[in-house]
PDB file of N, CA and C in Angstrom:
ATOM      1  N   UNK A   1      22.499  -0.554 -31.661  1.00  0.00           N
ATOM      2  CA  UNK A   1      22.131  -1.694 -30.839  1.00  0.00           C
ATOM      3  C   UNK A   1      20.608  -1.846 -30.894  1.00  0.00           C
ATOM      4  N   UNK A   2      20.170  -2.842 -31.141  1.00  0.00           N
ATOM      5  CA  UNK A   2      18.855  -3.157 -31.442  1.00  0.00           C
ATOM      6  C   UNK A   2      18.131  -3.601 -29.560  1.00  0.00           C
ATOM      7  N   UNK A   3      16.948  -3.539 -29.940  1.00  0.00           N
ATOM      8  CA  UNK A   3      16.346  -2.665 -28.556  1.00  0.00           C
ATOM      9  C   UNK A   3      15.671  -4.446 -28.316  1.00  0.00           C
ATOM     10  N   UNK A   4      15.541  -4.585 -27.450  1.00  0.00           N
ATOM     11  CA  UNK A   4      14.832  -6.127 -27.009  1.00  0.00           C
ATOM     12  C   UNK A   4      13.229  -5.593 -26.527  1.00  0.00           C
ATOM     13  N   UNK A   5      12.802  -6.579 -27.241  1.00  0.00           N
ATOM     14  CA  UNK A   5      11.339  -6.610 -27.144  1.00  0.00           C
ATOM     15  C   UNK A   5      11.069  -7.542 -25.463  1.00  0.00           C
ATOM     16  N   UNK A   6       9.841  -6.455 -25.348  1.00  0.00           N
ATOM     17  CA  UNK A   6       9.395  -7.380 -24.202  1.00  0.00           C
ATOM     18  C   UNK A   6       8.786  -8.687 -24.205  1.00  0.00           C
ATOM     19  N   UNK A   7       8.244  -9.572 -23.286  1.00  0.00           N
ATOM     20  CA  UNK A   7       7.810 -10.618 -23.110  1.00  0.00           C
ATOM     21  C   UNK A   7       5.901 -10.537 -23.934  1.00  0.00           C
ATOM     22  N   UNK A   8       5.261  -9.163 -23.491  1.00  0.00           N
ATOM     23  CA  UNK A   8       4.057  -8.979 -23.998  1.00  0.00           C
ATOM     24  C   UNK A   8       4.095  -8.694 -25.384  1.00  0.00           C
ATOM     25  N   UNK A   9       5.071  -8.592 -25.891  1.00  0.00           N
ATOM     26  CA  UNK A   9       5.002  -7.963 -27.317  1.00  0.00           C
ATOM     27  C   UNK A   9       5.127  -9.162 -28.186  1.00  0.00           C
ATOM     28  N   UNK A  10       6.124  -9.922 -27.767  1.00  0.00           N
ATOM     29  CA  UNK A  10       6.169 -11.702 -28.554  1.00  0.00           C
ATOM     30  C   UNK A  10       5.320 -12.193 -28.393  1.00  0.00           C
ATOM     31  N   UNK A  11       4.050 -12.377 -27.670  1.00  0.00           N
ATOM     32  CA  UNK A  11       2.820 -13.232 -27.366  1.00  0.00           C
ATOM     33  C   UNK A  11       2.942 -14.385 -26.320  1.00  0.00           C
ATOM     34  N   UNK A  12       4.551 -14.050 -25.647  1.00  0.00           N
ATOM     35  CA  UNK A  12       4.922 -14.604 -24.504  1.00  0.00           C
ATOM     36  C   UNK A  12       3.553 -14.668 -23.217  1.00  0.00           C
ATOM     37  N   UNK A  13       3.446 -15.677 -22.483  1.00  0.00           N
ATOM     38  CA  UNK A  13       2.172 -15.343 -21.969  1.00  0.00           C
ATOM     39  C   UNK A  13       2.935 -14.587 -20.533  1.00  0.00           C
ATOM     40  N   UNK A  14       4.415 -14.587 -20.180  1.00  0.00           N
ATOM     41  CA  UNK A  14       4.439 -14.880 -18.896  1.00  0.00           C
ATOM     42  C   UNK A  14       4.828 -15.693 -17.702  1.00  0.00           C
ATOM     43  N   UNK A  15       5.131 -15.434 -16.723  1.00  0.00           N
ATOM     44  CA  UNK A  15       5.016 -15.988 -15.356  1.00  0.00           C
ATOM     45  C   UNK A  15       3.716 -16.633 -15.436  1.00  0.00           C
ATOM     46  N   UNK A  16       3.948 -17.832 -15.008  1.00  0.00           N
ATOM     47  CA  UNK A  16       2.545 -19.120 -14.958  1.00  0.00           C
ATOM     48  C   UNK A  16       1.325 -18.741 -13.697  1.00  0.00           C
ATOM     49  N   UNK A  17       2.403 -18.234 -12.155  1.00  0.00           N
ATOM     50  CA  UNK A  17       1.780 -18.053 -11.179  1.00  0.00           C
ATOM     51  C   UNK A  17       1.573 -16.030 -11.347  1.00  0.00           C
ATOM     52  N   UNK A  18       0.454 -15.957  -9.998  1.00  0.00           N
ATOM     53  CA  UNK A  18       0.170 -14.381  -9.750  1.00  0.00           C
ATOM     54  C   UNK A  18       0.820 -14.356  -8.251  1.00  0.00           C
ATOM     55  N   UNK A  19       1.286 -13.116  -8.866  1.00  0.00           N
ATOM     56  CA  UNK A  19       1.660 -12.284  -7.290  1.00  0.00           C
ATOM     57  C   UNK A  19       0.784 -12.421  -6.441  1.00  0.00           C
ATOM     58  N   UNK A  20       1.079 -12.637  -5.128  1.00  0.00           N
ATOM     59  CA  UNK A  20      -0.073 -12.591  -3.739  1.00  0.00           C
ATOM     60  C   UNK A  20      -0.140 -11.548  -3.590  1.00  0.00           C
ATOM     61  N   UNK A  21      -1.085 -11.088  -2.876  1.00  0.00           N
ATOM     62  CA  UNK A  21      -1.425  -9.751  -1.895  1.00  0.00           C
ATOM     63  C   UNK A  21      -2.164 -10.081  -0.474  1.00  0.00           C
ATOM     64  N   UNK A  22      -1.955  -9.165   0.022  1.00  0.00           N
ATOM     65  CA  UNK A  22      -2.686  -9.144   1.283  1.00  0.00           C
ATOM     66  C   UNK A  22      -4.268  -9.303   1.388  1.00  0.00           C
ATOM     67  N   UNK A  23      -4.676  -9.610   1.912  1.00  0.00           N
ATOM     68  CA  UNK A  23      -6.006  -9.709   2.160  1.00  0.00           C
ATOM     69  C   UNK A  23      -6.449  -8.310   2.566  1.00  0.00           C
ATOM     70  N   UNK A  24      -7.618  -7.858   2.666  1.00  0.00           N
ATOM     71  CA  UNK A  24      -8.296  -6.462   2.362  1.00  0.00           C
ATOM     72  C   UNK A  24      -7.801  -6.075   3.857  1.00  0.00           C
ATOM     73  N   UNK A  25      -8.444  -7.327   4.952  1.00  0.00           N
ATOM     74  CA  UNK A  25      -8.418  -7.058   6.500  1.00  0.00           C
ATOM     75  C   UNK A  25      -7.356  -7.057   7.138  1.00  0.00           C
ATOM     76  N   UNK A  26      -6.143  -7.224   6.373  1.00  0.00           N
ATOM     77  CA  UNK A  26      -4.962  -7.647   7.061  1.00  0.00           C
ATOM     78  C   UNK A  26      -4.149  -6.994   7.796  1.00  0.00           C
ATOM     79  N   UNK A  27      -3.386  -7.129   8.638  1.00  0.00           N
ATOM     80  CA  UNK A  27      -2.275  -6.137   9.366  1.00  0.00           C
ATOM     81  C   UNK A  27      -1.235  -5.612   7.687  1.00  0.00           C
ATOM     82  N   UNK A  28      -1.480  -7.040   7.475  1.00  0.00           N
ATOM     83  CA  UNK A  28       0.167  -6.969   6.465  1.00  0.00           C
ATOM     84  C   UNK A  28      -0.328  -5.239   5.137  1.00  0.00           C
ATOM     85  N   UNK A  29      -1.449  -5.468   4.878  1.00  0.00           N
ATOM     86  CA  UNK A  29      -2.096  -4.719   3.944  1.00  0.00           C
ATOM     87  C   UNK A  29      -2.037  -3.212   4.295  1.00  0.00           C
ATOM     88  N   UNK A  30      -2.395  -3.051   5.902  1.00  0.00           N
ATOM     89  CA  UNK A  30      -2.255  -1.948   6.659  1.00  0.00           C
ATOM     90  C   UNK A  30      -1.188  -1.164   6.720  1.00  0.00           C
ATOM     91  N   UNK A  31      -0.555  -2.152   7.157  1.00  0.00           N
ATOM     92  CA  UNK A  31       1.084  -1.770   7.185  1.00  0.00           C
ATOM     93  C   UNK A  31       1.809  -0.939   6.156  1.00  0.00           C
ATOM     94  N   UNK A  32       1.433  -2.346   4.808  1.00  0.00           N
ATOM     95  CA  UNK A  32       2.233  -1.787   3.370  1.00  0.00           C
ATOM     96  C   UNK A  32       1.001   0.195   3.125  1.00  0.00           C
ATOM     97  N   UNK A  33       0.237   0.279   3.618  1.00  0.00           N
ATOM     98  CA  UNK A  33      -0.461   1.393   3.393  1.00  0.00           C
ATOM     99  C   UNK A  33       0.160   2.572   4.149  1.00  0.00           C
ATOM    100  N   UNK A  34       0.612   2.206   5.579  1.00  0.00           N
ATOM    101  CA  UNK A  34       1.175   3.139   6.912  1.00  0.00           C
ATOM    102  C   UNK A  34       2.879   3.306   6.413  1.00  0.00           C
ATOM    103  N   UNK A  35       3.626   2.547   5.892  1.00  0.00           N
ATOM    104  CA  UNK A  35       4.913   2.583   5.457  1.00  0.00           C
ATOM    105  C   UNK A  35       4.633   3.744   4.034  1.00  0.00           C
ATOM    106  N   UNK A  36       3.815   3.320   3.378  1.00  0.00           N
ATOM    107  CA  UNK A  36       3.453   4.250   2.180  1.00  0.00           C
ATOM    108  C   UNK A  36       3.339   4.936   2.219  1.00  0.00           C
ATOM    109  N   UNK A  37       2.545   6.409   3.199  1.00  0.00           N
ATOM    110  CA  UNK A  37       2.165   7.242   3.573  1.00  0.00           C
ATOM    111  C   UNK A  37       2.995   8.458   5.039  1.00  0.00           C
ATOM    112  N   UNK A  38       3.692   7.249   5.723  1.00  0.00           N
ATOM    113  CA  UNK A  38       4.295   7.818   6.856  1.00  0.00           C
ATOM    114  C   UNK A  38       5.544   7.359   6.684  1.00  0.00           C
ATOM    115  N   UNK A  39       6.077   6.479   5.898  1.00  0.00           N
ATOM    116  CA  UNK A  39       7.415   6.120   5.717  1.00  0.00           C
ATOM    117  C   UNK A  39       8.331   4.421   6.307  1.00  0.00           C
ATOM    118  N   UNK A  40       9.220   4.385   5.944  1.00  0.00           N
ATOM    119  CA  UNK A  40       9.977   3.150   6.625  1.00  0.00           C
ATOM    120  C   UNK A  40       9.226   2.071   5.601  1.00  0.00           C
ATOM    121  N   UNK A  41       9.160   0.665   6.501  1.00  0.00           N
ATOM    122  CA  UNK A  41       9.182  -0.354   5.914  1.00  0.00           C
ATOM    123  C   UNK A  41       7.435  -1.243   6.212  1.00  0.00           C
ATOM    124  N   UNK A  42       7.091  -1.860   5.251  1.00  0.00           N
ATOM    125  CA  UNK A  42       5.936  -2.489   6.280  1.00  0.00           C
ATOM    126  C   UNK A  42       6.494  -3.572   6.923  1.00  0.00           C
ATOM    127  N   UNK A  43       7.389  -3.925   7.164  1.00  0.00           N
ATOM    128  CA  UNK A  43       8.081  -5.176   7.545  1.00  0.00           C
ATOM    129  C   UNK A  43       8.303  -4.208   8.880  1.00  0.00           C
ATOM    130  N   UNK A  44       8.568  -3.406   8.775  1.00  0.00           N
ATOM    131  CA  UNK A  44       8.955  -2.318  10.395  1.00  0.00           C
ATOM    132  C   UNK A  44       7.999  -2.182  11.049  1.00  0.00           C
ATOM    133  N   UNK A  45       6.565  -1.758  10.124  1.00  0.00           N
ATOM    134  CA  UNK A  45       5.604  -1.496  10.509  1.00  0.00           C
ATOM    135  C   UNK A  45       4.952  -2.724  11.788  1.00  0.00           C
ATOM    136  N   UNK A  46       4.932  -3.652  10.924  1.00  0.00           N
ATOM    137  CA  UNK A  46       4.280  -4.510  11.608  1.00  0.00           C
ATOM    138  C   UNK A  46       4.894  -5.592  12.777  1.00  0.00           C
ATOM    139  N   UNK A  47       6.621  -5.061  13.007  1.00  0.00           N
ATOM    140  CA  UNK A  47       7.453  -5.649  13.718  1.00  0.00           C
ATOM    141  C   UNK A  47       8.311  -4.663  14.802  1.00  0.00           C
ATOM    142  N   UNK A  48       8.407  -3.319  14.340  1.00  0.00           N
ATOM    143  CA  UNK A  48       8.483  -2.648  15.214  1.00  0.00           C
ATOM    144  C   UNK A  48       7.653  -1.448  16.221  1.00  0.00           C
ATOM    145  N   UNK A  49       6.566  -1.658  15.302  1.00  0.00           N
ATOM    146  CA  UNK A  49       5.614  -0.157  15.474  1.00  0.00           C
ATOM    147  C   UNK A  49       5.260  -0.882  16.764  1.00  0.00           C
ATOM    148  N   UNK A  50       5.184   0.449  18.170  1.00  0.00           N
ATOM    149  CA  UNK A  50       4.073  -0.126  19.144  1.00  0.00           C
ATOM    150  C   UNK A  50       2.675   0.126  18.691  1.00  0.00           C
ATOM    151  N   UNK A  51       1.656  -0.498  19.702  1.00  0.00           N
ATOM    152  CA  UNK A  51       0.035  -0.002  19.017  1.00  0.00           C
ATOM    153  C   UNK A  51      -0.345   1.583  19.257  1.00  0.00           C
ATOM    154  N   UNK A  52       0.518   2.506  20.023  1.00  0.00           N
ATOM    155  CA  UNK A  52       0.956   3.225  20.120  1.00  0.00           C
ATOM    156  C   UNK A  52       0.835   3.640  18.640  1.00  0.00           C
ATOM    157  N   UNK A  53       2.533   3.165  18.620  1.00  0.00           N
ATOM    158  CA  UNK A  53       2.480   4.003  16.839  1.00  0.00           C
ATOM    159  C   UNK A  53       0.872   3.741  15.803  1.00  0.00           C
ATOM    160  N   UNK A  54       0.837   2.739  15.959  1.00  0.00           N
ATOM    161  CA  UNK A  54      -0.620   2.195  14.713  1.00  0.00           C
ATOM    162  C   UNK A  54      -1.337   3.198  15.161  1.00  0.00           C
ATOM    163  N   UNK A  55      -2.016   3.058  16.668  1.00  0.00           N
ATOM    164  CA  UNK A  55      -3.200   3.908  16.939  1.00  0.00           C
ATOM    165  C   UNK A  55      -3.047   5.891  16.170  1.00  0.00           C
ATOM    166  N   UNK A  56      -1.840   6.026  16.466  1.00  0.00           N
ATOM    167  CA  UNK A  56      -1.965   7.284  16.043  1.00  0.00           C
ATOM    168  C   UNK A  56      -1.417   7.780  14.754  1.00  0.00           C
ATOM    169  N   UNK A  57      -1.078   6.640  13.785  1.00  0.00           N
ATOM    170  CA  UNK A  57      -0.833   6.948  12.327  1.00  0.00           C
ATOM    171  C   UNK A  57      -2.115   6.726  11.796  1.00  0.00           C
ATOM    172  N   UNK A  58      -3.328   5.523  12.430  1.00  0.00           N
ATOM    173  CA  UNK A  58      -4.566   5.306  11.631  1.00  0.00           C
ATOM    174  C   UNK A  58      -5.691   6.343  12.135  1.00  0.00           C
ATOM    175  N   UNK A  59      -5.429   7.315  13.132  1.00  0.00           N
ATOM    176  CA  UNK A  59      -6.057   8.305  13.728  1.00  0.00           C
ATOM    177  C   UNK A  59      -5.736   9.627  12.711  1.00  0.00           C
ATOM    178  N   UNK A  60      -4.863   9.627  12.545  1.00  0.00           N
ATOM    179  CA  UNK A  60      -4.113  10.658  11.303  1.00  0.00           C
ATOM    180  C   UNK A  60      -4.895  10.438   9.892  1.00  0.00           C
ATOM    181  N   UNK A  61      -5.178   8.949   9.531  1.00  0.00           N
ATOM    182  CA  UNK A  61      -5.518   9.136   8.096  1.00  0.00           C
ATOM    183  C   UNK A  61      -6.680   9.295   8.080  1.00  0.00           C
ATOM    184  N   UNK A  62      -7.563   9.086   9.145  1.00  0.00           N
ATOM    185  CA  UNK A  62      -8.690   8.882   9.161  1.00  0.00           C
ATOM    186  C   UNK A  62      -8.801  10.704   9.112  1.00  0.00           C
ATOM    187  N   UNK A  63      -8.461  10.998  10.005  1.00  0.00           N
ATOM    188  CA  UNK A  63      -8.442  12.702  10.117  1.00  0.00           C
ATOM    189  C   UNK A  63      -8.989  13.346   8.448  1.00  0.00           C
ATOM    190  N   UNK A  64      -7.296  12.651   7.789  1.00  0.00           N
ATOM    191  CA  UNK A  64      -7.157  13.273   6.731  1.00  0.00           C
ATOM    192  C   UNK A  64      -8.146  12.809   5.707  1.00  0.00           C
ATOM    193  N   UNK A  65      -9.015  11.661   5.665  1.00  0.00           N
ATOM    194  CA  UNK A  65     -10.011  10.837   5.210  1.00  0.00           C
ATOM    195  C   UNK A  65     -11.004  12.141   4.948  1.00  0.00           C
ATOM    196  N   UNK A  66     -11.516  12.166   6.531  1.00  0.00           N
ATOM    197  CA  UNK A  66     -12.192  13.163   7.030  1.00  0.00           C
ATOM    198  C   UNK A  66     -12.364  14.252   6.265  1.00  0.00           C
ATOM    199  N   UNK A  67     -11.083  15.067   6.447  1.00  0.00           N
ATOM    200  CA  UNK A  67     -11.149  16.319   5.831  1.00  0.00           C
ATOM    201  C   UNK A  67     -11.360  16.404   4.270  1.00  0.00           C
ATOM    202  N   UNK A  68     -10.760  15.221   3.683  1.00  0.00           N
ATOM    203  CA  UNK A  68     -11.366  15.281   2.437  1.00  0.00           C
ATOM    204  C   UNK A  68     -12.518  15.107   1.613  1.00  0.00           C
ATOM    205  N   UNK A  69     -13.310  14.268   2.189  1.00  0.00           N
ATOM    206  CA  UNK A  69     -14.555  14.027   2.445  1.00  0.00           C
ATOM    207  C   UNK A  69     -15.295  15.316   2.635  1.00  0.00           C
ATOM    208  N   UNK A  70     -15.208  16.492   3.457  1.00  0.00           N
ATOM    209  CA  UNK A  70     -15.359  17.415   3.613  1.00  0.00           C
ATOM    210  C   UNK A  70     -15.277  18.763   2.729  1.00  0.00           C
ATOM    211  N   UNK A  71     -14.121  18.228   1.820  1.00  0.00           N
ATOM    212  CA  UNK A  71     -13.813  18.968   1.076  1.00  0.00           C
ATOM    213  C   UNK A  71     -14.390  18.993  -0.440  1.00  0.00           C
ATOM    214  N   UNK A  72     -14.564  17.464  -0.797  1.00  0.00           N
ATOM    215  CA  UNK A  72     -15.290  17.159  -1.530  1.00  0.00           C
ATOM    216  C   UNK A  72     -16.606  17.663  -1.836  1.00  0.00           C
ATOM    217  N   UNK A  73     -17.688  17.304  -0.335  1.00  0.00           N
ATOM    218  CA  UNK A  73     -19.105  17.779  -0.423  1.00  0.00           C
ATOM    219  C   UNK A  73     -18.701  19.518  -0.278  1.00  0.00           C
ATOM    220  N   UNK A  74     -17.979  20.094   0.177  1.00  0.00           N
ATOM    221  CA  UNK A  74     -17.911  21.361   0.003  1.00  0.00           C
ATOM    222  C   UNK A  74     -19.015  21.614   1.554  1.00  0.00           C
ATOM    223  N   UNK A  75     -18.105  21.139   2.275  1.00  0.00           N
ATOM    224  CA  UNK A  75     -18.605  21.569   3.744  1.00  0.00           C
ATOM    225  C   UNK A  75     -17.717  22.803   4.906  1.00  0.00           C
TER     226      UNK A  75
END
């Protein structure tokens, strides 16, 4: 069975439009980062989490920010 070439390999250009993303500042951006790291959905994130939850998952990375930063300069 002969193997199908992709779309980049024919000189196909593609999908016309680009994927969106979140903006840098966004909840939505946050979210997809806090679902990534702590689990579930960012759609959960940002619909079920109390600020509760946010406050102390972005207290956590920052921690872990922290410590690496730390670890880096060799402190």
């Amino acid at each position: 069975m002969a193997r199908r070439r992709g779309r980049h390999r024919r000189g196909d250009p593609g999908k016309p439009y680009r994927i969106g993303e979140w903006p840098d500042d966004s909840l939505g951006k946050l979210s997809v980062i806090l679902a990534h790291h702590f689990g579930g959905t960012p759609w959960a994130w940002r619909n079920e989490a109390s600020e509760l939850d946010w406050g102390t998952a972005i207290g956590l990375l920052e921690q872990e920010m922290e410590r690496m930063e730390e670890a880096e300069h060799g402190a």
